[in-house]
N, C-alpha and C. Protein backbone atom coordinates (compact mmCIF):
# COMPACT_ATOMS: atom_id res chain seq x y z
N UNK A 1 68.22 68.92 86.93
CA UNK A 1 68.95 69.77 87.86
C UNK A 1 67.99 70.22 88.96
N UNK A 2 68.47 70.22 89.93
CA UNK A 2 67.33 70.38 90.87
C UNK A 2 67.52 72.30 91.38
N UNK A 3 66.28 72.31 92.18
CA UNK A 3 66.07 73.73 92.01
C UNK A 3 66.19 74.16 93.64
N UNK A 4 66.41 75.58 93.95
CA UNK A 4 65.81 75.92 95.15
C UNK A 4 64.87 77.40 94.93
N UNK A 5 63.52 77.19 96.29
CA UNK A 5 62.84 77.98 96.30
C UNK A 5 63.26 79.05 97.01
N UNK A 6 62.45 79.92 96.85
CA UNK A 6 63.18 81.07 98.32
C UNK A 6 62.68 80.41 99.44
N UNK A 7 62.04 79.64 99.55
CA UNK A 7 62.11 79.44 101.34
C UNK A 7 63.75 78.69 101.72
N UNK A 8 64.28 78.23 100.37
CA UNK A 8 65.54 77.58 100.89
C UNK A 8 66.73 78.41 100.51
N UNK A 9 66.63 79.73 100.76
CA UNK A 9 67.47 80.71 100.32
C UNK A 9 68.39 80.72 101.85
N UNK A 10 69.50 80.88 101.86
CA UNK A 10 70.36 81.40 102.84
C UNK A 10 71.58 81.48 102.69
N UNK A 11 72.87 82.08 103.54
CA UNK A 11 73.86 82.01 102.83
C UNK A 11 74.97 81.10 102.77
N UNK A 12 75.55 80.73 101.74
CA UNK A 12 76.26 79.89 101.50
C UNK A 12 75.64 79.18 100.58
N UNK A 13 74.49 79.19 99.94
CA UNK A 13 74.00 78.25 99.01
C UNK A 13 74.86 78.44 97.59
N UNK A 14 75.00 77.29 96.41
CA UNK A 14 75.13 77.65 95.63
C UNK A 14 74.53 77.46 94.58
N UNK A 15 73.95 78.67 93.84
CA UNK A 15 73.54 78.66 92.45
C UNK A 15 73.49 78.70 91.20
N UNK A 16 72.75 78.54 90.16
CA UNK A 16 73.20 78.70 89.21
C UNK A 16 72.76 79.85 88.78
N UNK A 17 73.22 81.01 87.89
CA UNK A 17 72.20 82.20 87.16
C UNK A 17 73.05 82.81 85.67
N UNK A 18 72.16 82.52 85.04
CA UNK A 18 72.67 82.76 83.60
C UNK A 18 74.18 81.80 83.18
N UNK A 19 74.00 80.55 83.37
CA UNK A 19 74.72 79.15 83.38
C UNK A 19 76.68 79.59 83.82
N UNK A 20 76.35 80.71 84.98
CA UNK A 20 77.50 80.88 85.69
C UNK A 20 76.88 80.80 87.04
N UNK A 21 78.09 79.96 88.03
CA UNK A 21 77.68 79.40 89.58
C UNK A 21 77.78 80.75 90.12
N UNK A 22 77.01 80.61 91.13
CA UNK A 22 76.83 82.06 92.17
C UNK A 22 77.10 81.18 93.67
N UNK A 23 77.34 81.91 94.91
CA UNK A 23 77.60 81.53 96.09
C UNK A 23 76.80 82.84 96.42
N UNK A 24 75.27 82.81 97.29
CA UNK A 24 74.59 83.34 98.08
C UNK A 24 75.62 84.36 99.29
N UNK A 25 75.97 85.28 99.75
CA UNK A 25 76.80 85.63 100.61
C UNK A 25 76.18 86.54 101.86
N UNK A 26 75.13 86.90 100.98
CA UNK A 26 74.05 87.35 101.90
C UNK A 26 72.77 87.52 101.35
N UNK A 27 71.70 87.12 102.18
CA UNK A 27 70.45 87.17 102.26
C UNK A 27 69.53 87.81 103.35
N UNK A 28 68.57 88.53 102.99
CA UNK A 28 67.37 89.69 103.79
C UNK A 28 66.28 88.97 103.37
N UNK A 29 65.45 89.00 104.50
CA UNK A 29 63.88 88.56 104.62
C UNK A 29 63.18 89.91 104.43
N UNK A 30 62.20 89.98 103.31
CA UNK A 30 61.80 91.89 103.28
C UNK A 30 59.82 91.73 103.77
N UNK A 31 59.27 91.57 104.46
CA UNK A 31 58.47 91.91 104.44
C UNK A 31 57.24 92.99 104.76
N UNK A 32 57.09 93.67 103.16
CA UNK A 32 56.69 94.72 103.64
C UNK A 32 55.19 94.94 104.31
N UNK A 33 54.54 96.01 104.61
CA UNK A 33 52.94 96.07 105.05
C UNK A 33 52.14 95.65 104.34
N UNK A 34 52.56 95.93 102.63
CA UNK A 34 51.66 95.26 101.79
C UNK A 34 52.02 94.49 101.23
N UNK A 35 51.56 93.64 100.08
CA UNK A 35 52.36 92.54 99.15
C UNK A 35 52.81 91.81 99.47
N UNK A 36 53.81 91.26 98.67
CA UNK A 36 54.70 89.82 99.13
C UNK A 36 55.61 89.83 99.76
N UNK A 37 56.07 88.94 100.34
CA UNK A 37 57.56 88.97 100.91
C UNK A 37 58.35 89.16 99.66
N UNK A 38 59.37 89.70 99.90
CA UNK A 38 60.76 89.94 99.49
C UNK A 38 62.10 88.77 99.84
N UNK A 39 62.96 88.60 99.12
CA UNK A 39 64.10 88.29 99.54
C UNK A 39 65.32 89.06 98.83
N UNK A 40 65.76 90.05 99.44
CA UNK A 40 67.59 90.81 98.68
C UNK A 40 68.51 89.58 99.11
N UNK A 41 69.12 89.08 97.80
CA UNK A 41 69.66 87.97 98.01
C UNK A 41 71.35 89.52 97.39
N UNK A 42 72.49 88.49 97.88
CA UNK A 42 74.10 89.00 97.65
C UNK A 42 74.46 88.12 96.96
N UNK A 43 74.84 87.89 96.08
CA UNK A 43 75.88 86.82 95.73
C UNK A 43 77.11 87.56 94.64
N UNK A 44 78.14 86.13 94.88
CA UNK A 44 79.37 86.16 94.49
C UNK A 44 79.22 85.63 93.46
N UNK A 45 79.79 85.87 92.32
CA UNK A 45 80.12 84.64 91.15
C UNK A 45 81.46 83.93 91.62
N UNK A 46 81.46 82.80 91.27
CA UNK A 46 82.62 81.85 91.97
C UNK A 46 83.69 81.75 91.07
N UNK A 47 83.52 82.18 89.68
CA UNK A 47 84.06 82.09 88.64
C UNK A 47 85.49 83.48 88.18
N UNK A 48 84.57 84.61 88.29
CA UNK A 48 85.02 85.68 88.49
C UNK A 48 85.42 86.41 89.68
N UNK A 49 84.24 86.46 90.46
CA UNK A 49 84.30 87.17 92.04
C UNK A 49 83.55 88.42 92.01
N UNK A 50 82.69 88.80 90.72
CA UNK A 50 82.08 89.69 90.99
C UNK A 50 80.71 89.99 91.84
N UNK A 51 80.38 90.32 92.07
CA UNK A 51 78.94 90.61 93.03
C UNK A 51 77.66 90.58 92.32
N UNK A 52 76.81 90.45 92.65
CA UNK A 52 75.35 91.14 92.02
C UNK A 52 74.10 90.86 92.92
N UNK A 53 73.48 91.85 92.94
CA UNK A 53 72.02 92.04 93.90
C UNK A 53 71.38 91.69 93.06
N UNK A 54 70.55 91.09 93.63
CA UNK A 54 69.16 90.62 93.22
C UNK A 54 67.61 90.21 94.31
N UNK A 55 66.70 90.81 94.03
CA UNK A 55 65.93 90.46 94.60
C UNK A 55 64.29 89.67 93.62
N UNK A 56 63.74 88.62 94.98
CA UNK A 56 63.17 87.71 94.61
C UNK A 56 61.91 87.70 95.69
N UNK A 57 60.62 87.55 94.45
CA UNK A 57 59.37 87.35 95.42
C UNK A 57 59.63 86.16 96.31
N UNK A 58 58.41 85.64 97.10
CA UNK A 58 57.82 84.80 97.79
C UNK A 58 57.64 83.81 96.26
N UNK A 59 57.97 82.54 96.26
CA UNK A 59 57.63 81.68 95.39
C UNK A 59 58.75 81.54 94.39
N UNK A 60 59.51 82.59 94.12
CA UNK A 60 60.50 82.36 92.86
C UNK A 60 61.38 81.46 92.89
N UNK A 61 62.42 80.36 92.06
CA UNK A 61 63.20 79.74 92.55
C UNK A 61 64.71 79.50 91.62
N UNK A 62 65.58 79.24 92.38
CA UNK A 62 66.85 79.53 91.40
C UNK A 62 67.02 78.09 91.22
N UNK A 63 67.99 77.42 90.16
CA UNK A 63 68.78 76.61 89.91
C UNK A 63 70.15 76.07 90.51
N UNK A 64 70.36 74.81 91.20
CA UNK A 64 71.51 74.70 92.37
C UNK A 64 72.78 74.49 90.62
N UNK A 65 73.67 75.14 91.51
CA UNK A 65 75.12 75.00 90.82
C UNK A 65 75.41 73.86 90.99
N UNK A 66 76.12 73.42 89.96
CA UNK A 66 76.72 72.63 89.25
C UNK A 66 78.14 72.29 90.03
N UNK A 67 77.85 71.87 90.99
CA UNK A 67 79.72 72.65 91.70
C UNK A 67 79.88 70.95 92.59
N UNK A 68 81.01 70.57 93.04
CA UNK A 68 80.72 69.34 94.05
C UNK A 68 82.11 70.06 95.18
N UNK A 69 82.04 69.91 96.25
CA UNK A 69 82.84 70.01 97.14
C UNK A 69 83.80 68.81 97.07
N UNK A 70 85.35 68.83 97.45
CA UNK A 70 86.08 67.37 98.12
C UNK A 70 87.09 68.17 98.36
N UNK A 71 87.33 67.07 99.46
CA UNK A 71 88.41 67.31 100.53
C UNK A 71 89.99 67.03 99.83
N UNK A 72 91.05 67.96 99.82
CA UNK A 72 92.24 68.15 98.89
C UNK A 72 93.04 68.71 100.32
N UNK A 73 94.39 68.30 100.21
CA UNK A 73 95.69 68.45 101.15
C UNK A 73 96.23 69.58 100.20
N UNK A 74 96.39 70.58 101.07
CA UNK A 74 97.55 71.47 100.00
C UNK A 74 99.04 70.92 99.82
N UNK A 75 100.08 70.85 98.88
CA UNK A 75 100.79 70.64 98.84
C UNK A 75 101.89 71.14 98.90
N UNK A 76 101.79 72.60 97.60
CA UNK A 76 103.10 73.26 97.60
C UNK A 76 102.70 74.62 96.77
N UNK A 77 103.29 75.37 96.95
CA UNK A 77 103.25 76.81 96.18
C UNK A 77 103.99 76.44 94.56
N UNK A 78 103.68 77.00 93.88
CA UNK A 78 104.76 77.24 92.14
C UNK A 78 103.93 77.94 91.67
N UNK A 79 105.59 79.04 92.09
CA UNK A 79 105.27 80.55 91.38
C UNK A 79 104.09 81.42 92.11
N UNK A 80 102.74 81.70 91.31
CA UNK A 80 101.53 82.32 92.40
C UNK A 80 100.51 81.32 91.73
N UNK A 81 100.60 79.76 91.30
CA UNK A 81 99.78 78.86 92.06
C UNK A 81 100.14 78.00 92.93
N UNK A 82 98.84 77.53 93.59
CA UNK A 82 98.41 76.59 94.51
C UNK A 82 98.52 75.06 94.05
N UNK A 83 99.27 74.41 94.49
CA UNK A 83 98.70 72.63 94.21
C UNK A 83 98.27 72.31 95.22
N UNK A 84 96.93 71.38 94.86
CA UNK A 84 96.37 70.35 95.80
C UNK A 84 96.15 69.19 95.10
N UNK A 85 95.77 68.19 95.78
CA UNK A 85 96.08 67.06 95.54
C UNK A 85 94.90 66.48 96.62
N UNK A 86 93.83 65.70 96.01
CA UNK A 86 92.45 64.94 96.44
C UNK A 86 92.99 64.22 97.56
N UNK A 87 92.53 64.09 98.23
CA UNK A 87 92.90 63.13 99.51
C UNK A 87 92.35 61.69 99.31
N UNK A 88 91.66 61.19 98.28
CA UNK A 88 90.79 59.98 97.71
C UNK A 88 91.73 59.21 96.28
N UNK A 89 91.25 60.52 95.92
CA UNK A 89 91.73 59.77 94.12
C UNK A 89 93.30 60.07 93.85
N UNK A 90 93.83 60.85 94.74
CA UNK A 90 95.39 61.40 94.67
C UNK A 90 95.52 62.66 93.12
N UNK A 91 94.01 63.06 92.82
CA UNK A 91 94.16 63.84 91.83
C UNK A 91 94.93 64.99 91.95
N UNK A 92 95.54 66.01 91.22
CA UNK A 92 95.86 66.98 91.62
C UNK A 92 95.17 68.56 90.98
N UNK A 93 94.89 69.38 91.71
CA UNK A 93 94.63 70.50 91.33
C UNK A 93 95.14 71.68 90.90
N UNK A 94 95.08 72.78 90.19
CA UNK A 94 96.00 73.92 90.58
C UNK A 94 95.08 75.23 90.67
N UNK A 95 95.47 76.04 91.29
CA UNK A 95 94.44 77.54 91.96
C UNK A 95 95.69 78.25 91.52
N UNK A 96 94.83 79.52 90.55
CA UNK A 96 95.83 80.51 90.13
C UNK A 96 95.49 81.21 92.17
N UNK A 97 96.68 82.15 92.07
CA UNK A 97 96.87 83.14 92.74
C UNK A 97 95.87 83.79 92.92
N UNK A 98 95.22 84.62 91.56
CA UNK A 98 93.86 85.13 91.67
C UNK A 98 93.16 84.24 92.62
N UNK A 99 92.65 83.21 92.13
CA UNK A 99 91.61 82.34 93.04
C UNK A 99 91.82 82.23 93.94
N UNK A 100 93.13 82.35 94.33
CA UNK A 100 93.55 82.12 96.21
C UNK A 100 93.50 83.53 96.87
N UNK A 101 93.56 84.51 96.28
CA UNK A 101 93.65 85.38 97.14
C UNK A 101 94.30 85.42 98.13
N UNK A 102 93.91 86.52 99.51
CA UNK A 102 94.53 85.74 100.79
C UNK A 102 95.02 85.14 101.63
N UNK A 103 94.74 83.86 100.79
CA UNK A 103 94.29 82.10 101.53
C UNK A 103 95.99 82.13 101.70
N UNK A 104 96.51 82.39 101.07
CA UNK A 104 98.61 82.29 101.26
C UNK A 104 98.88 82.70 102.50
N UNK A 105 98.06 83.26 102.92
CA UNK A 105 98.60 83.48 104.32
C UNK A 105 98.38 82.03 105.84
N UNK A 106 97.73 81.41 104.97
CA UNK A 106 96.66 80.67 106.08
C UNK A 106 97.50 78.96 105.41
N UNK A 107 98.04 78.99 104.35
CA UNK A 107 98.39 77.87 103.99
C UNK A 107 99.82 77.14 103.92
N UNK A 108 99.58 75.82 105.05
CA UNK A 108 100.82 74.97 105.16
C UNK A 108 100.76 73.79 104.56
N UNK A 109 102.00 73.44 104.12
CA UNK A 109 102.45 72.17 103.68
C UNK A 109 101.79 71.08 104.68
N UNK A 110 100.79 69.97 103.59
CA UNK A 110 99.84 68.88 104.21
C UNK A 110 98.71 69.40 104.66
N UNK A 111 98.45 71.00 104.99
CA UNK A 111 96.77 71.31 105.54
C UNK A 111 96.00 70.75 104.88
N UNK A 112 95.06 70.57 105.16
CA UNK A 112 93.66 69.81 104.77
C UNK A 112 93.13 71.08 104.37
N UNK A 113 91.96 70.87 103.20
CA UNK A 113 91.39 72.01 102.69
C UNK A 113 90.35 71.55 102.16
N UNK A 114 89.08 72.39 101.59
CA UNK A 114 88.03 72.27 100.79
C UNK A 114 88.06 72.87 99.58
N UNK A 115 88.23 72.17 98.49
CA UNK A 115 87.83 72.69 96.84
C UNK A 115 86.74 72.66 96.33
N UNK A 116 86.14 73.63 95.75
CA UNK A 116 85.28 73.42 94.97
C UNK A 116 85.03 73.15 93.31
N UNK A 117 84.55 72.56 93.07
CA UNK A 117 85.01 72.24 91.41
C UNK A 117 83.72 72.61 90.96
N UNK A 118 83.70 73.26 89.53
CA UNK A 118 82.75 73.60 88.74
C UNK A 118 82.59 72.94 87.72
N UNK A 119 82.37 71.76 86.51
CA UNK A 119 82.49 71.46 85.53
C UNK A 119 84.21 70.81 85.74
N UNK A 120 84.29 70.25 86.91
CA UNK A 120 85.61 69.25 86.80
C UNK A 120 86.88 70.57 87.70
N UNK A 121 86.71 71.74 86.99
CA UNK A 121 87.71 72.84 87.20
C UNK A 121 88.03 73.26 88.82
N UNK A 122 88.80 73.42 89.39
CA UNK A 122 88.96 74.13 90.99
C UNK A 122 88.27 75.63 90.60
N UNK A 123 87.40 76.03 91.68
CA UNK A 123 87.03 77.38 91.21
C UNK A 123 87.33 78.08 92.54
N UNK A 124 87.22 77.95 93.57
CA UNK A 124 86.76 78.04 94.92
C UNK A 124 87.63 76.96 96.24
N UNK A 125 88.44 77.59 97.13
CA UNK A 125 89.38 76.72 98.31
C UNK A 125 88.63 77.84 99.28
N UNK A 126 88.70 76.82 100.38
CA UNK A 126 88.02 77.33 101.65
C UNK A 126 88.99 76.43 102.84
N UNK A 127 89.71 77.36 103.52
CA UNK A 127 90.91 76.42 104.04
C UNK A 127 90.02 76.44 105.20
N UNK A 128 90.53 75.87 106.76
CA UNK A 128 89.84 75.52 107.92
C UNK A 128 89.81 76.65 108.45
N UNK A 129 88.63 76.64 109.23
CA UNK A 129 88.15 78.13 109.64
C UNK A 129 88.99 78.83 110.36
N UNK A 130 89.92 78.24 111.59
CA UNK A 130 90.98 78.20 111.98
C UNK A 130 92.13 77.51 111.74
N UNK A 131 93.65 78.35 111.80
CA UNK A 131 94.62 77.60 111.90
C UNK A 131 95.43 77.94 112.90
N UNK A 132 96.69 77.12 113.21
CA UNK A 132 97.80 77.38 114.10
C UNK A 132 98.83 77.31 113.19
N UNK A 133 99.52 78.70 113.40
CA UNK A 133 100.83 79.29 112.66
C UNK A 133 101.94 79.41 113.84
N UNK A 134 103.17 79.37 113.81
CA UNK A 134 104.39 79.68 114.11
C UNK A 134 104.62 81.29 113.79
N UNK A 135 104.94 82.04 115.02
CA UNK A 135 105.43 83.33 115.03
C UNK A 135 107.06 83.15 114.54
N UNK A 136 107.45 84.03 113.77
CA UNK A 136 108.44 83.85 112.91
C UNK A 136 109.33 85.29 114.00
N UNK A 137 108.96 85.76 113.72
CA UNK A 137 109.74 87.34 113.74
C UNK A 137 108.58 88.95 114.80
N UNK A 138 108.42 88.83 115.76
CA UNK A 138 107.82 89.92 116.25
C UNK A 138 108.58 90.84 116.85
N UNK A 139 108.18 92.07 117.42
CA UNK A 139 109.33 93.10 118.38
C UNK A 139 108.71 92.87 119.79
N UNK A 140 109.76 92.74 120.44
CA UNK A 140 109.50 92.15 122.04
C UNK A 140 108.82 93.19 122.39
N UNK A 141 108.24 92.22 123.62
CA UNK A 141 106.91 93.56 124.65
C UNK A 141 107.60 94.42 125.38
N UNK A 142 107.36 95.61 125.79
CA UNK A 142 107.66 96.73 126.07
C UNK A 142 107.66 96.09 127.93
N UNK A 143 109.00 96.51 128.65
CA UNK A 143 108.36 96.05 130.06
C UNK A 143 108.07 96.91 130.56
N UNK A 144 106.93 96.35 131.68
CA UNK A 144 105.96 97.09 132.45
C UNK A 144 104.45 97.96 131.67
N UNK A 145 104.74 97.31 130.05
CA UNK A 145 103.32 97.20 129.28
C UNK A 145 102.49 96.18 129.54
N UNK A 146 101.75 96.50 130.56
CA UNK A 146 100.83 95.60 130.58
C UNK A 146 99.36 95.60 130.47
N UNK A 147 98.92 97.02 129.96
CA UNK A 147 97.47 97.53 129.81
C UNK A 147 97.06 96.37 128.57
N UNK A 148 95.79 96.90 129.25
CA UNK A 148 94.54 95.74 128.08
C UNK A 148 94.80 96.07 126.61
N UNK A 149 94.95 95.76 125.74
CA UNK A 149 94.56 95.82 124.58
C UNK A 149 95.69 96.23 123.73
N UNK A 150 97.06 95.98 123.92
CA UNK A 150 98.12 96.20 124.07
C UNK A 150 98.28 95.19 122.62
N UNK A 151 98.78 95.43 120.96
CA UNK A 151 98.83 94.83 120.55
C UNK A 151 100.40 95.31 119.86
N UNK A 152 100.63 94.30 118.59
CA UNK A 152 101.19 94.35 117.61
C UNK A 152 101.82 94.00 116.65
N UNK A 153 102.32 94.01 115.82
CA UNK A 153 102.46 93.05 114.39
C UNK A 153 103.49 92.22 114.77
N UNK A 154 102.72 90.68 113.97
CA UNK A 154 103.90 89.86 114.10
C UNK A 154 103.76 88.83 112.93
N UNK A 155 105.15 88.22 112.43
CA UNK A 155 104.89 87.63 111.17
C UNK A 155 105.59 85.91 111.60
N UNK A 156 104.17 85.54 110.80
CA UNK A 156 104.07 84.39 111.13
C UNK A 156 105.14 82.95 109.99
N UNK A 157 105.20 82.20 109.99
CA UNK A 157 105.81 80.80 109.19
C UNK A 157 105.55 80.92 107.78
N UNK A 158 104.37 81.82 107.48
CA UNK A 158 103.93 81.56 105.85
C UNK A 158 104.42 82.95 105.06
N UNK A 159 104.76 83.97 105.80
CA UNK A 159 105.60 85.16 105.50
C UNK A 159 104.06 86.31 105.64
N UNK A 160 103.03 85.91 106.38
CA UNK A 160 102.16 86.92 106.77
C UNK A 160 101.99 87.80 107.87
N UNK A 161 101.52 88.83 108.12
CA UNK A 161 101.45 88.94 109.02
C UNK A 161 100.28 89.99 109.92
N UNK A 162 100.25 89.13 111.48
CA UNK A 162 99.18 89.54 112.26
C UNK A 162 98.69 90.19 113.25
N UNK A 163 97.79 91.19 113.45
CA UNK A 163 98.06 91.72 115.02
C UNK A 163 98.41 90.85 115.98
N UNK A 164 98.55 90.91 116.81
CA UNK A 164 98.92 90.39 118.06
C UNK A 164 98.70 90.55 119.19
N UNK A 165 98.15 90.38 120.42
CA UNK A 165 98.80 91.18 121.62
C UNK A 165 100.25 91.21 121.90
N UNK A 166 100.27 92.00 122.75
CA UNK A 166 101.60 92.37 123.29
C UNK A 166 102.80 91.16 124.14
N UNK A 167 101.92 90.31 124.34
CA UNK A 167 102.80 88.90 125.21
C UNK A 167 103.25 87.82 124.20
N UNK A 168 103.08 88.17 123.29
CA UNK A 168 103.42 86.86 121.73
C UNK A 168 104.64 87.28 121.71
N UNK A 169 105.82 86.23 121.77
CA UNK A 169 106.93 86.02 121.41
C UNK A 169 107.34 85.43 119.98
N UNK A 170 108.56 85.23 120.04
CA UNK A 170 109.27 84.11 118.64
C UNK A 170 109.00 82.91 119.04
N UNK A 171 108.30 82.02 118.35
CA UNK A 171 108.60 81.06 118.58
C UNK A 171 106.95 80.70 119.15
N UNK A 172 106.48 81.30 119.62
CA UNK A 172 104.76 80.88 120.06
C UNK A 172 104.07 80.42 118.71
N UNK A 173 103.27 79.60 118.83
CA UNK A 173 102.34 79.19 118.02
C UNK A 173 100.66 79.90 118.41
N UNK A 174 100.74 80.45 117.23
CA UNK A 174 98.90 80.85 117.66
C UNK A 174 98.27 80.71 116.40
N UNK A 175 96.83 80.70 117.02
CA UNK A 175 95.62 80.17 116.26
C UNK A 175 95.00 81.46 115.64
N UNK A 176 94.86 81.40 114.43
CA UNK A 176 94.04 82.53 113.62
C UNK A 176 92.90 82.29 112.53
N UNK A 177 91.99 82.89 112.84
CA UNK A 177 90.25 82.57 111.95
C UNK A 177 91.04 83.31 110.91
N UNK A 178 90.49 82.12 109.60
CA UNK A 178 90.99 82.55 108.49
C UNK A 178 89.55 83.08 107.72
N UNK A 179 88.21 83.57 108.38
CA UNK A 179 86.97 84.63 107.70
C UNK A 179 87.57 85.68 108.22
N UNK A 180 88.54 85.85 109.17
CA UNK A 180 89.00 87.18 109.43
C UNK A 180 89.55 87.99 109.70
N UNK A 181 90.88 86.81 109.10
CA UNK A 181 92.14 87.42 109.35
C UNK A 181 92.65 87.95 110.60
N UNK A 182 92.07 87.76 112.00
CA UNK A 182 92.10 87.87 113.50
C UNK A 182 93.01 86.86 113.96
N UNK A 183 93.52 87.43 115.03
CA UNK A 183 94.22 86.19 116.16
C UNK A 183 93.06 85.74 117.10
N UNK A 184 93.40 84.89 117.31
CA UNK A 184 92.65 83.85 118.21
C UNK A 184 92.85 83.98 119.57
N UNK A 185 93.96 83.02 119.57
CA UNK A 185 94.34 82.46 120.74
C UNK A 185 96.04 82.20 120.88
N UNK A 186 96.88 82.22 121.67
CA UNK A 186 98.37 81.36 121.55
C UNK A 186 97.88 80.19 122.01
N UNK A 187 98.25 79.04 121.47
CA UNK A 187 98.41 77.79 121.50
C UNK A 187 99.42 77.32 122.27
N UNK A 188 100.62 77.39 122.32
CA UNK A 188 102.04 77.07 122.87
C UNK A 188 102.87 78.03 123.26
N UNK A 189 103.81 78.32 123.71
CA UNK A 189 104.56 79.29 124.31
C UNK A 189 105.76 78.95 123.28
């Protein structure tokens, strides 16, 4: 199994610690006046989702997780899981609800997606950083509102919903970062 040192610490790595995978989420360079460098590493367990700090000299090194990435099409909702289905082998997957969290908001029939598998298992979906959704249902703009920063809720094709500015209609398509749950951009009118 191959290893990483702290010089190859950063975030997004994944590890192994106490033979459960971790995902790095954040990492600090500490160096103080005296002694060694430091690293306060963040991580996630991928398994659970719980957190844990840890910090690590200059020289120490963790164990890479056991995990492989591949590319999976979402397919369909049942119930509060997820199916996907490998874009290679035509395998199929399933993500409880738990594991998806969120991600229901961001997910259409045929999107392309990233799974992560642990020991064969889905543990981990990471849909595209951006998507383009269909405005379903918003309340029209106020006329003669036209100041900056002028927003407000609007629900999109997957039954979520997003700030907005104030010029988004029914029927517009816009683009939303799914690290942050933000609008983007309108795409189409």
């Amino acid at each position: 199994m191959a290893t990483y040192s702290t010089s190859d610490f950063r975030k997004g790595l994944k590890v192994q610690i106490d033979g459960e995978p971790y995902v790095m989420t954040e990492m600090n360079f500490v160096k103080p006046g005296k002694g060694n460098a430091m690293y306060k590493c963040k991580m996630r367990n991928l398994i659970r989702g719980t957190m844990l700090d840890r910090t690590y000299k200059g020289g120490d090194s963790l164990e890479s997780a056991d995990v492989e990435q591949t590319d999976v099409t979402f397919l369909y909702r049942q119930g509060e899981d997820y199916v996907f289905m490998d874009s290679k082998t035509y395998e199929q997957y399933e993500l409880t609800g738990e594991q998806g969290g969120d991600l229901w908001k961001y997910l259409k029939d045929g999107m392309g997606c990233t799974i992560t598998l642990y020991n064969g298992n889905p543990i981990l979906l990471d849909p595209p950083n951006q998507v383009e959704l269909e405005v379903v249902d918003c309340a029209p703009g106020a006329k003669g509102d036209t100041a900056t920063n002028v927003t407000k809720p609007a629900k999109v094709e997957t039954g979520a919903e997003f700030t907005v500015p104030g010029f988004i209609k029914i029927g517009n398509v816009i683009k939303v970062d799914t690290r942050t749950g933000e609008y983007v951009e309108r795409v189409s009118n």
